[in-house]
Protein backbone atom coordinates (compact mmCIF):
# COMPACT_ATOMS: atom_id res chain seq x y z
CA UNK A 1 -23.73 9.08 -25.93
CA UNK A 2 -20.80 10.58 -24.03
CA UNK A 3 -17.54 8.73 -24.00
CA UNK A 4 -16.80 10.05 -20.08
CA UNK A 5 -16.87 7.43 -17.57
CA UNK A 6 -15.93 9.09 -14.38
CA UNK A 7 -16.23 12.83 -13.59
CA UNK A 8 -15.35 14.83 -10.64
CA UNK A 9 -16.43 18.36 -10.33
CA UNK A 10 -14.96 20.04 -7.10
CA UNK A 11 -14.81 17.03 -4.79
CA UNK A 12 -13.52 17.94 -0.74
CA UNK A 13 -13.46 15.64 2.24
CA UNK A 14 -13.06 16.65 5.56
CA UNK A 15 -12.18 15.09 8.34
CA UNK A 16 -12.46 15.92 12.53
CA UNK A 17 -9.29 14.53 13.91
CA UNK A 18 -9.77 14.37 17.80
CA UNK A 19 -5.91 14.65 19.74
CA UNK A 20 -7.23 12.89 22.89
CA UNK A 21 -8.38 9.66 23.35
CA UNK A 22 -10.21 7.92 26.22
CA UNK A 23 -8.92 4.66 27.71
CA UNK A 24 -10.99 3.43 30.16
CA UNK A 25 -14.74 2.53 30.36
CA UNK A 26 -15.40 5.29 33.26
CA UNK A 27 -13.49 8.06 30.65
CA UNK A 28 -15.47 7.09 27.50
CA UNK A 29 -18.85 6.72 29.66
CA UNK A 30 -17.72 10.61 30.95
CA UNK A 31 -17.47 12.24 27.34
CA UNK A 32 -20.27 11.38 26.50
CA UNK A 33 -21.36 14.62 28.70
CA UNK A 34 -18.67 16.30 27.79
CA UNK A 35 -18.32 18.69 24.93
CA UNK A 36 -14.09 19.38 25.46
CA UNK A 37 -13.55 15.97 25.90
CA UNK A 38 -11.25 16.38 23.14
CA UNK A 39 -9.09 18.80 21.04
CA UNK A 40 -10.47 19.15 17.85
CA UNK A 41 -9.02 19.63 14.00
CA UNK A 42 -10.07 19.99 10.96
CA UNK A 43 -8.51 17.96 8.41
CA UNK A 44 -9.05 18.08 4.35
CA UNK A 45 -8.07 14.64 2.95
CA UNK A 46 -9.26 16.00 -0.90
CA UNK A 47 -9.17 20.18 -1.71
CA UNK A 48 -11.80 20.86 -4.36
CA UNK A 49 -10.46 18.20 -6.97
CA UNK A 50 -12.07 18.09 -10.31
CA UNK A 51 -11.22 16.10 -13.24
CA UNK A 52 -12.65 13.82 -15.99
CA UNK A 53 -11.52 10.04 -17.17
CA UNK A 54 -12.85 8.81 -20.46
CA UNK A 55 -14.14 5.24 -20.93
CA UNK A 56 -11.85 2.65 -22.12
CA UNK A 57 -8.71 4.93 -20.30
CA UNK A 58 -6.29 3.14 -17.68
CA UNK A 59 -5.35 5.99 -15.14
CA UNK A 60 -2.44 5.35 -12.72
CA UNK A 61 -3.14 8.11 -9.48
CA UNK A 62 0.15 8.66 -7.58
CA UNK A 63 1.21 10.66 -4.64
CA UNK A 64 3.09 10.41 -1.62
CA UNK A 65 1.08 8.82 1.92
CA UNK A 66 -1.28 11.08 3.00
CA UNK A 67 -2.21 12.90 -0.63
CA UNK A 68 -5.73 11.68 -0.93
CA UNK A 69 -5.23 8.88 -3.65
CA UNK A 70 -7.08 6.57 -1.26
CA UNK A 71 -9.68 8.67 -0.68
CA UNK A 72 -10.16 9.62 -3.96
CA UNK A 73 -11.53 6.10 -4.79
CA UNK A 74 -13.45 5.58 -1.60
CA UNK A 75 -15.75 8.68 -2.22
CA UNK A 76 -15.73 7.22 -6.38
CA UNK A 77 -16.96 3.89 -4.68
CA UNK A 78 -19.69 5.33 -2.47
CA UNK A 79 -17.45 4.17 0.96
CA UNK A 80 -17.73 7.48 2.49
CA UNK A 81 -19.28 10.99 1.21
CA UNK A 82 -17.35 14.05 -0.46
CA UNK A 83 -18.12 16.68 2.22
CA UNK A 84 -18.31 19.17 -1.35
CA UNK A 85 -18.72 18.88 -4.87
CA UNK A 86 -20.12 15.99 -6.77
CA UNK A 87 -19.34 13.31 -9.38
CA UNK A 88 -20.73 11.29 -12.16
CA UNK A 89 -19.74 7.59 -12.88
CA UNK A 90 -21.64 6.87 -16.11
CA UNK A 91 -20.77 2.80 -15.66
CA UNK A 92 -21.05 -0.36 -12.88
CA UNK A 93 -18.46 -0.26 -10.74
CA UNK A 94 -16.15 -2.44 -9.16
CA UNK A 95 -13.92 -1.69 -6.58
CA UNK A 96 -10.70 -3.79 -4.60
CA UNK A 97 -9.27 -0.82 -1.99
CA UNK A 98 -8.88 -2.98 1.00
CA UNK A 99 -8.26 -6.49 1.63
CA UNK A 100 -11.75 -8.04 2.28
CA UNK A 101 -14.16 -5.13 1.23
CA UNK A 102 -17.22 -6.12 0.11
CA UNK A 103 -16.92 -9.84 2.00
CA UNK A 104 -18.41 -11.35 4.52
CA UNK A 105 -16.65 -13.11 6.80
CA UNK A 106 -19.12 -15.94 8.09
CA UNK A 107 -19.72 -16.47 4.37
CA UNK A 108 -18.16 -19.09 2.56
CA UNK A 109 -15.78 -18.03 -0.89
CA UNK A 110 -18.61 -19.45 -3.31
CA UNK A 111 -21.16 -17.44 -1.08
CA UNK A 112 -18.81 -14.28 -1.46
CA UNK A 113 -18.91 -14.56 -5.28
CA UNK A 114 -22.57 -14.65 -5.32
CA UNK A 115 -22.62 -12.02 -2.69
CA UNK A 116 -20.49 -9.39 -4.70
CA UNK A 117 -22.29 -9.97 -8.04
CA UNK A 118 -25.24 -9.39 -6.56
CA UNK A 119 -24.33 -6.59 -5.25
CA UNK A 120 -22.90 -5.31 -8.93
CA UNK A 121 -26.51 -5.74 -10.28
CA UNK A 122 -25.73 -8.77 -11.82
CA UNK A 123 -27.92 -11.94 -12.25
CA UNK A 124 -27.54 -15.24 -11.06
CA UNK A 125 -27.27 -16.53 -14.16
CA UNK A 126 -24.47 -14.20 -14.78
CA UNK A 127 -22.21 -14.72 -12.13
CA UNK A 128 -23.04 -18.95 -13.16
CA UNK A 129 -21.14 -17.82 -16.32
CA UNK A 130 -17.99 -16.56 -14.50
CA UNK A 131 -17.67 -18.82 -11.81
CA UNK A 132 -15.41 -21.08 -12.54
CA UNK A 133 -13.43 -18.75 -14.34
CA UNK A 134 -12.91 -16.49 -11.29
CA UNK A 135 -12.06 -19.58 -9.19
CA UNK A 136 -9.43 -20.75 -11.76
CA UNK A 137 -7.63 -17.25 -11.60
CA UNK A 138 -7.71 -16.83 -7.55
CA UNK A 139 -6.57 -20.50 -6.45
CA UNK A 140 -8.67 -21.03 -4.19
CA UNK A 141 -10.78 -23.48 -5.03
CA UNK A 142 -9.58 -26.00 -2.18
CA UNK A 143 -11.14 -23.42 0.14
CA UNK A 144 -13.60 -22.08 -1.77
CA UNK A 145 -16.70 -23.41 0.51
CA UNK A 146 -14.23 -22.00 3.60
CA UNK A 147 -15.23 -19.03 5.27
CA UNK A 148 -13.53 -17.14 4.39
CA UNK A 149 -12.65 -15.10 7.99
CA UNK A 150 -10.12 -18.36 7.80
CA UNK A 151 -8.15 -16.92 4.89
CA UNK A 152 -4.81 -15.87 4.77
CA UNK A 153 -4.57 -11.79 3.67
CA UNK A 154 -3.07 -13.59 0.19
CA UNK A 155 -6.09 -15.80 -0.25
CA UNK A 156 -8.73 -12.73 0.34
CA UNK A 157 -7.15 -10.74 -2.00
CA UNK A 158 -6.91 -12.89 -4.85
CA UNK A 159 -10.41 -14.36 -4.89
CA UNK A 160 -11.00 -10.23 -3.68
CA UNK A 161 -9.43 -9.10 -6.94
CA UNK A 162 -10.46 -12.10 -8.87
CA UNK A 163 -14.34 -11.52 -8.17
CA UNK A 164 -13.81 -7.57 -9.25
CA UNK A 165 -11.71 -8.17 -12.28
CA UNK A 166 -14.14 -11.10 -13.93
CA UNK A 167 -17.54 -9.74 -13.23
CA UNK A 168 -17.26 -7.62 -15.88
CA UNK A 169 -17.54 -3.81 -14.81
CA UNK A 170 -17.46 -1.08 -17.25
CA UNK A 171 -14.99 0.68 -14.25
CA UNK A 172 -12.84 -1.30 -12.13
CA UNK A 173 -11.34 0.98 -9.21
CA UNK A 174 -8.06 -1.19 -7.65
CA UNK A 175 -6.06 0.50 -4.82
CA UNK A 176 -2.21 -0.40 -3.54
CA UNK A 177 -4.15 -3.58 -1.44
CA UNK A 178 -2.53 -5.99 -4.39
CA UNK A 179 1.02 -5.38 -2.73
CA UNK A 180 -0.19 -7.77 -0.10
CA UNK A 181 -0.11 -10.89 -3.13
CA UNK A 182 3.41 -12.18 -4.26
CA UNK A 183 4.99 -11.45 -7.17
CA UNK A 184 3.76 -14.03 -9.43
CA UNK A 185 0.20 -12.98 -8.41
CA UNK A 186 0.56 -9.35 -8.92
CA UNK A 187 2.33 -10.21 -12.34
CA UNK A 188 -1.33 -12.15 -12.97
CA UNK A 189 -3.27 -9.50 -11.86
CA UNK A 190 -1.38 -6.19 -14.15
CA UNK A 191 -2.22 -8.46 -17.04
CA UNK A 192 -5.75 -9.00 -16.05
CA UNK A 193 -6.30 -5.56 -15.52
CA UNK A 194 -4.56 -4.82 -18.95
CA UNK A 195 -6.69 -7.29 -20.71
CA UNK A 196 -10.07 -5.22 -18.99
CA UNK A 197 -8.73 -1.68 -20.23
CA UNK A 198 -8.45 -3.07 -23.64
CA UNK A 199 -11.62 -4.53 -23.53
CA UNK A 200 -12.90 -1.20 -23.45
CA UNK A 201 -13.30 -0.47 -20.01
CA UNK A 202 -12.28 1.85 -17.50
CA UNK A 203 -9.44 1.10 -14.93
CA UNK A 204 -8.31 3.64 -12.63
CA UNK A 205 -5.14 2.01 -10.24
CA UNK A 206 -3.71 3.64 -7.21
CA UNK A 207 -0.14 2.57 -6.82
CA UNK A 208 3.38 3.24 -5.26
CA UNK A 209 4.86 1.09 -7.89
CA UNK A 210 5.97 3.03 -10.94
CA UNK A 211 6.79 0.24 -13.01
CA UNK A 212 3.52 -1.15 -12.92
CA UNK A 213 2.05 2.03 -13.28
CA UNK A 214 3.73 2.97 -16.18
CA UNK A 215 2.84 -0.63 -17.67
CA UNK A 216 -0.66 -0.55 -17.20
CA UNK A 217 -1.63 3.04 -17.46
CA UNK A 218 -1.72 5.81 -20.80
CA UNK A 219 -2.78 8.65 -18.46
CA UNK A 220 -1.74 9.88 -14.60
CA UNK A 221 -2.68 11.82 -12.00
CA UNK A 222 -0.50 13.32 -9.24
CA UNK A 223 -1.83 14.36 -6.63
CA UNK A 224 -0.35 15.99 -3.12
CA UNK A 225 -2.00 17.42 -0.32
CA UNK A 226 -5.13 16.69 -1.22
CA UNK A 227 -5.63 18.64 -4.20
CA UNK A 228 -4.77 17.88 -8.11
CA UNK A 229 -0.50 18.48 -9.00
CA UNK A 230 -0.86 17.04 -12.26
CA UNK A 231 -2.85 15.53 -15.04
CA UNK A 232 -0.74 14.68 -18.28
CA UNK A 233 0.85 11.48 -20.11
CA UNK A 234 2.24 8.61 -18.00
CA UNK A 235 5.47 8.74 -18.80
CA UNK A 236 4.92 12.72 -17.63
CA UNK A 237 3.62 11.67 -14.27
CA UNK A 238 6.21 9.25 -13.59
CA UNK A 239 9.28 11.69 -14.60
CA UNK A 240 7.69 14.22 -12.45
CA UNK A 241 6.72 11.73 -9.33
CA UNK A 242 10.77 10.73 -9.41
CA UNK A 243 11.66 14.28 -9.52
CA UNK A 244 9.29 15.22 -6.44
CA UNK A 245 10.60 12.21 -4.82
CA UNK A 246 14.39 13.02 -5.31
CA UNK A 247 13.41 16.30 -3.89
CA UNK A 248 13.28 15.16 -0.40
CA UNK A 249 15.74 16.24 2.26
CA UNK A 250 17.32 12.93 2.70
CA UNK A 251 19.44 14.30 6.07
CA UNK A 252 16.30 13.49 6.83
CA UNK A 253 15.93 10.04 7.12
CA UNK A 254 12.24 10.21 8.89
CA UNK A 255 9.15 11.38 7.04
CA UNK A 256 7.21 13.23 10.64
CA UNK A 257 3.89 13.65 8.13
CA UNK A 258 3.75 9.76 7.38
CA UNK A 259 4.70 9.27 11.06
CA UNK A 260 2.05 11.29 12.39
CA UNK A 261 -0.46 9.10 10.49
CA UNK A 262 1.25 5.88 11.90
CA UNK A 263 -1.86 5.21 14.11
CA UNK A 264 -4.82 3.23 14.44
CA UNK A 265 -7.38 2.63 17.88
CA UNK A 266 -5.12 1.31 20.29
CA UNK A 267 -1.58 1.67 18.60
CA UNK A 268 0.76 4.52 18.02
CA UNK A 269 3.96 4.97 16.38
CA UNK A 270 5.70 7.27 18.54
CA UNK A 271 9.08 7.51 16.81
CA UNK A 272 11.66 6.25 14.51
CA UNK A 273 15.59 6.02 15.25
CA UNK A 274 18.24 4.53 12.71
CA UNK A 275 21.67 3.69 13.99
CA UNK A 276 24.97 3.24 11.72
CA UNK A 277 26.75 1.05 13.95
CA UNK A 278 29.28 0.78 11.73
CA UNK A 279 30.17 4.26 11.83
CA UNK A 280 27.86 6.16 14.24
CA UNK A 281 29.02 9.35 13.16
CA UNK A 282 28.70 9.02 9.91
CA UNK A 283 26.06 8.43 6.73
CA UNK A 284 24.77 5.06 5.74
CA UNK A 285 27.19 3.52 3.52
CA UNK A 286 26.94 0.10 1.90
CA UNK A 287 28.28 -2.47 4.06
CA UNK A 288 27.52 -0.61 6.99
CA UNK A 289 25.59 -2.59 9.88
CA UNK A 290 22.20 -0.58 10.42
CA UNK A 291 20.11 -0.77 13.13
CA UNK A 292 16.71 0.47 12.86
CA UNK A 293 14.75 1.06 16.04
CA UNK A 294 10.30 1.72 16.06
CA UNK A 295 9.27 3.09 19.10
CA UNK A 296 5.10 2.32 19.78
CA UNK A 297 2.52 3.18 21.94
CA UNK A 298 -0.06 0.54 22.52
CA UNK A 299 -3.35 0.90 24.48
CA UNK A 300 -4.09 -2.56 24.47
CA UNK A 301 -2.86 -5.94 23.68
CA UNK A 302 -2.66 -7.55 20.04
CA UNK A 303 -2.39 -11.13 20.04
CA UNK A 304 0.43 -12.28 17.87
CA UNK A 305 1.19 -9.34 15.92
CA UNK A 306 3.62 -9.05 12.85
CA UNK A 307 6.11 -6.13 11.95
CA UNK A 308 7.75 -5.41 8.67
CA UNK A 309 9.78 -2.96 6.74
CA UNK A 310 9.92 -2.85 2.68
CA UNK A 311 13.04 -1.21 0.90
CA UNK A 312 12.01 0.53 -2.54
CA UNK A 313 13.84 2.54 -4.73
CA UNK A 314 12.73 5.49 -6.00
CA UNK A 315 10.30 4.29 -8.54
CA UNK A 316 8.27 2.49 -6.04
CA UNK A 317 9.87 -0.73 -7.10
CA UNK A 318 9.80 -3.39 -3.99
CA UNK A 319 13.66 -4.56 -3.91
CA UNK A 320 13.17 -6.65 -0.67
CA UNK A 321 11.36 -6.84 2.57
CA UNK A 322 12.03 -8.19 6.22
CA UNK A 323 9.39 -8.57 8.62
CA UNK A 324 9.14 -10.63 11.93
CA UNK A 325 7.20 -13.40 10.84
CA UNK A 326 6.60 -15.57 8.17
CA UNK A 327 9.80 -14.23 6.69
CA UNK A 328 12.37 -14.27 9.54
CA UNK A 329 10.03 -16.19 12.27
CA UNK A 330 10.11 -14.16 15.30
CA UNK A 331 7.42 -14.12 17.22
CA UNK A 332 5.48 -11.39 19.14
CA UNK A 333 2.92 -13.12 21.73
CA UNK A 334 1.95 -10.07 23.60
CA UNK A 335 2.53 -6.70 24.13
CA UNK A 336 1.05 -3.33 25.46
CA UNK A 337 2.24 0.06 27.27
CA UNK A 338 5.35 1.88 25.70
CA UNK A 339 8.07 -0.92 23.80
CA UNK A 340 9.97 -0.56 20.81
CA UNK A 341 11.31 -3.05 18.05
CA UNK A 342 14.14 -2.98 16.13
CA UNK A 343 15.69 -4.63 13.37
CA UNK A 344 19.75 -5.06 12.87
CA UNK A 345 20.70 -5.57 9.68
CA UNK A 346 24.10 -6.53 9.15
CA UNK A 347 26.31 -5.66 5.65
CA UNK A 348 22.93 -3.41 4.42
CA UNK A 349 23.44 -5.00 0.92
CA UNK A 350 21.82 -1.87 -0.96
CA UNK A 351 23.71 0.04 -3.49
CA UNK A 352 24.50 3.58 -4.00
CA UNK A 353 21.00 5.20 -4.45
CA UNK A 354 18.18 7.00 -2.72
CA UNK A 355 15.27 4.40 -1.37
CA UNK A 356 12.42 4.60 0.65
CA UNK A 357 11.22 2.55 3.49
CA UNK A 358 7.64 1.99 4.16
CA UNK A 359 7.09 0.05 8.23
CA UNK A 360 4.30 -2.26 8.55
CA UNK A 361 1.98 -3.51 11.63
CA UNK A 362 0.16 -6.52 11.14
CA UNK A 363 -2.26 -8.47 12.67
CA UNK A 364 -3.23 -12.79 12.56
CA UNK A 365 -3.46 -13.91 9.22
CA UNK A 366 -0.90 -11.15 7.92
CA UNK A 367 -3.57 -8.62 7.66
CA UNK A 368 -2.08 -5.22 7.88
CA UNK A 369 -3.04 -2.99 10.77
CA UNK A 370 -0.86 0.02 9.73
CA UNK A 371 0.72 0.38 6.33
CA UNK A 372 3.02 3.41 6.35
CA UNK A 373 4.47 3.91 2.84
CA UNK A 374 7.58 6.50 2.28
CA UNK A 375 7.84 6.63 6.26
CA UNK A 376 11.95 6.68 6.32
CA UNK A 377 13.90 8.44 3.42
CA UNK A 378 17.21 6.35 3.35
CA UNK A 379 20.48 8.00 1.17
CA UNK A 380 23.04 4.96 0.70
CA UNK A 381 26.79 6.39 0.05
CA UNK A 382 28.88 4.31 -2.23
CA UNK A 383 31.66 1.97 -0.76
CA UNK A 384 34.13 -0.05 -2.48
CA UNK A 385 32.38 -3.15 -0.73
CA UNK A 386 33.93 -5.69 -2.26
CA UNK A 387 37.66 -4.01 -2.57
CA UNK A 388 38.12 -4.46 -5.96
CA UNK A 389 38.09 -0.38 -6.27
CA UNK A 390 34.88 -0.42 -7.61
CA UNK A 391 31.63 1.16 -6.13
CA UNK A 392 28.83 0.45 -7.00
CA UNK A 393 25.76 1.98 -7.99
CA UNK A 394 22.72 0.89 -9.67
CA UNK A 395 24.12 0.26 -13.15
CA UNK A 396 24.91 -2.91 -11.70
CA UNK A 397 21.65 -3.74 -9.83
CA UNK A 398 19.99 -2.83 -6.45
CA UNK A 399 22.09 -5.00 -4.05
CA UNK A 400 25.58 -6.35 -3.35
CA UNK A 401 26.25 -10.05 -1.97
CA UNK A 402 28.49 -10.85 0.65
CA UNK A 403 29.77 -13.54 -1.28
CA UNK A 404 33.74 -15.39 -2.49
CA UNK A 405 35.07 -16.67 -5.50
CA UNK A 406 37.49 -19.93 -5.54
CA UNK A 407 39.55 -21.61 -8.73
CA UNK A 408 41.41 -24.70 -8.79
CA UNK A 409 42.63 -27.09 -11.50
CA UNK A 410 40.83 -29.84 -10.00
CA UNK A 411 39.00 -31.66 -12.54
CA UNK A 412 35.40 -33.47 -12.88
């Protein structure tokens, strides 16, 4: 019997990317009759990719936004079609790539349980026998005859994850969605998905996060443009991920090829502007006030809408975020046309260091609209922030605190 659980032989995907867009009923109703209605590119998301994961392996894919790791996994999990090529998945399947996939929103959480096993070939009985051990895991049990279209993103994706991890697929396919849980959570669900590759199974797990990956994984894949950079050892892939990372340009701070996918129907990110206030003519320091400025395009109106930034270092490793609401509570009622946002942050409280900084539009219920990882490329320069004559770097962790120290011989 072979011992290969997933193989790939020469997968492509193409896409047509259309450059204009109709607005209004009358323009939609007239391209329908129209053949040049729009501008018309091809686009290859994967470039003839071909490679072969044994059973019982946990394989960490990496690669910058826009190299195909996402979808890699949707063609693996039947989403969409490879355009070329073929593949073999010798093996049930369970997959977590977005927050929500595979539920049903009218349905209720226990009806979404039942749904998904079903749909993983498994019996009633069967999913009986996991039931209460998926609900234990996800937390939800107060809401669990909810439907769920009233969840928070947080509670989808842990009963979401939850459901995949317990109903006991030889492959479980688990994209960069569990950044949306906290940190306790994702610490839950790396163990979980440790405990399944060492059960035997296969895990393949798309991530940012090189920590994690390096955790959870014996084997990478890098990938960049679409098309295979390198198969080899984790610790391999993660040397050579930092080293194609610190090979950015970090003059410049804005990534135009993660900009240019900032869009969805109905919202555009037009462009990015950073401001040292500090010291306008000069590079980011620590300490410096920073003003960060996300100019949009929106063709209709979202109601209450969400934005947020997340700092990461160069491993992929989340060292804070800010974002509109919950964290900071401003709110967004409306908005459409041309508008920008911006965020000041005062005494940036990063290190010396290279980090990236992915921008995120979200939706009701924290769902996220646009996620756009590695957008801005920031270089910190050391300062002697606290005037001691020290700068510092990361030896001495990821941030500085505006803080003061005080002695007295007063006594208890």
């Amino acid at each position: 019997m072979s011992d290969i659980a997933i193989k790939v032989e020469g997968i492509s995907k193409k896409y047509i990317l259309g450059h204009k867009h109709s607005s209004t009923i009358s323009e939609r109703f007239q391209s329908m009759f129209s053949r040049n209605n729009a501008e018309k590119e091809e686009f290859w998301a994967l470039k003839d990719i071909s490679l072969e994961v044994k059973k019982g392996e946990a394989v960490g894919i990496v690669g910058k936004n826009g190299a195909g790791k996402s979808t890699l996994l949707k063609v693996l999990s039947r989403i969409t079609h490879p355009t070329h090529g073929r593949f073999e998945l010798n093996g049930r399947v369970s997959s977590l790539l977005e927050v929500g996939t595979g539920f049903h929103p009218e349905l209720t959480g226990r009806d979404n349980i039942f749904l998904n096993g079903t749909i993983l070939g498994m019996s009633r009985n069967e999913i009986r026998s996991k039931f209460d051990e998926i609900v234990e895991f996800s937390g939800v049990s107060k809401f669990l005859d909810t439907p769920v279209k009233h969840y928070s993103s947080g509670m989808y994706v842990r009963l979401a994850f939850s459901v995949a991890a317990h109903l006991e697929p030889e492959i479980l396919i688990i994209d960069e969605v569990l950044a949306v849980g906290d940190a306790e959570f994702q610490k839950k669900c790396l163990g979980k998905m440790d405990e399944v590759a060492k059960q035997g199974r296969t895990v393949l797990f798309v991530s940012h996060n090189m920590a994690a990956v390096g955790l959870l994984c014996q084997k990478g894949i890098m990938l960049n443009k679409g098309e295979v950079h390198l198969v080899g050892e984790i610790d391999d892939i993660v040397k050579e991920y930092s080293v194609f990372q610190s090979s950015v340009n970090f003059n410049n701070y804005i990534n135009q090829e993660v900009l240019e996918l900032s869009k969805v129907d109905g919202f555009a990110l037009k462009h990015v502007k950073i401001d040292n206030l500090s010291n306008p003519d000069s590079l980011i320091s620590s300490g410096d006030d920073v003003r960060f400025s996300f100019f949009y395009q929106a063709d209709k109106k979202f109601l209450s809408p969400a934005f947020a930034l997340i700092f990461r270092d160069q491993m992929g490793v989340e060292v804070f975020r800010l974002s509109t609401k919950p964290i900071s509570g401003y709110e967004i009622d409306l908005f459409n046309g041309l508008g920008c946002v911006s965020l000041e942050i005062r005494k940036l409280p990063l290190v010396k260091g290279s980090y990236f900084v992915d921008f995120g539009f979200v939706r009701e219920r924290m769902e996220w609209i646009i996620k756009s990882e590695l957008l801005i490329q920031l270089e910190v320069q050391g300062k002697d922030v606290y005037g001691s004559g020290l700068i510092l770097d990361r030896s001495r962790g990821f941030i500085w605190v505006d803080h003061n120290w005080e002695h007295s011989n007063e006594s208890l």
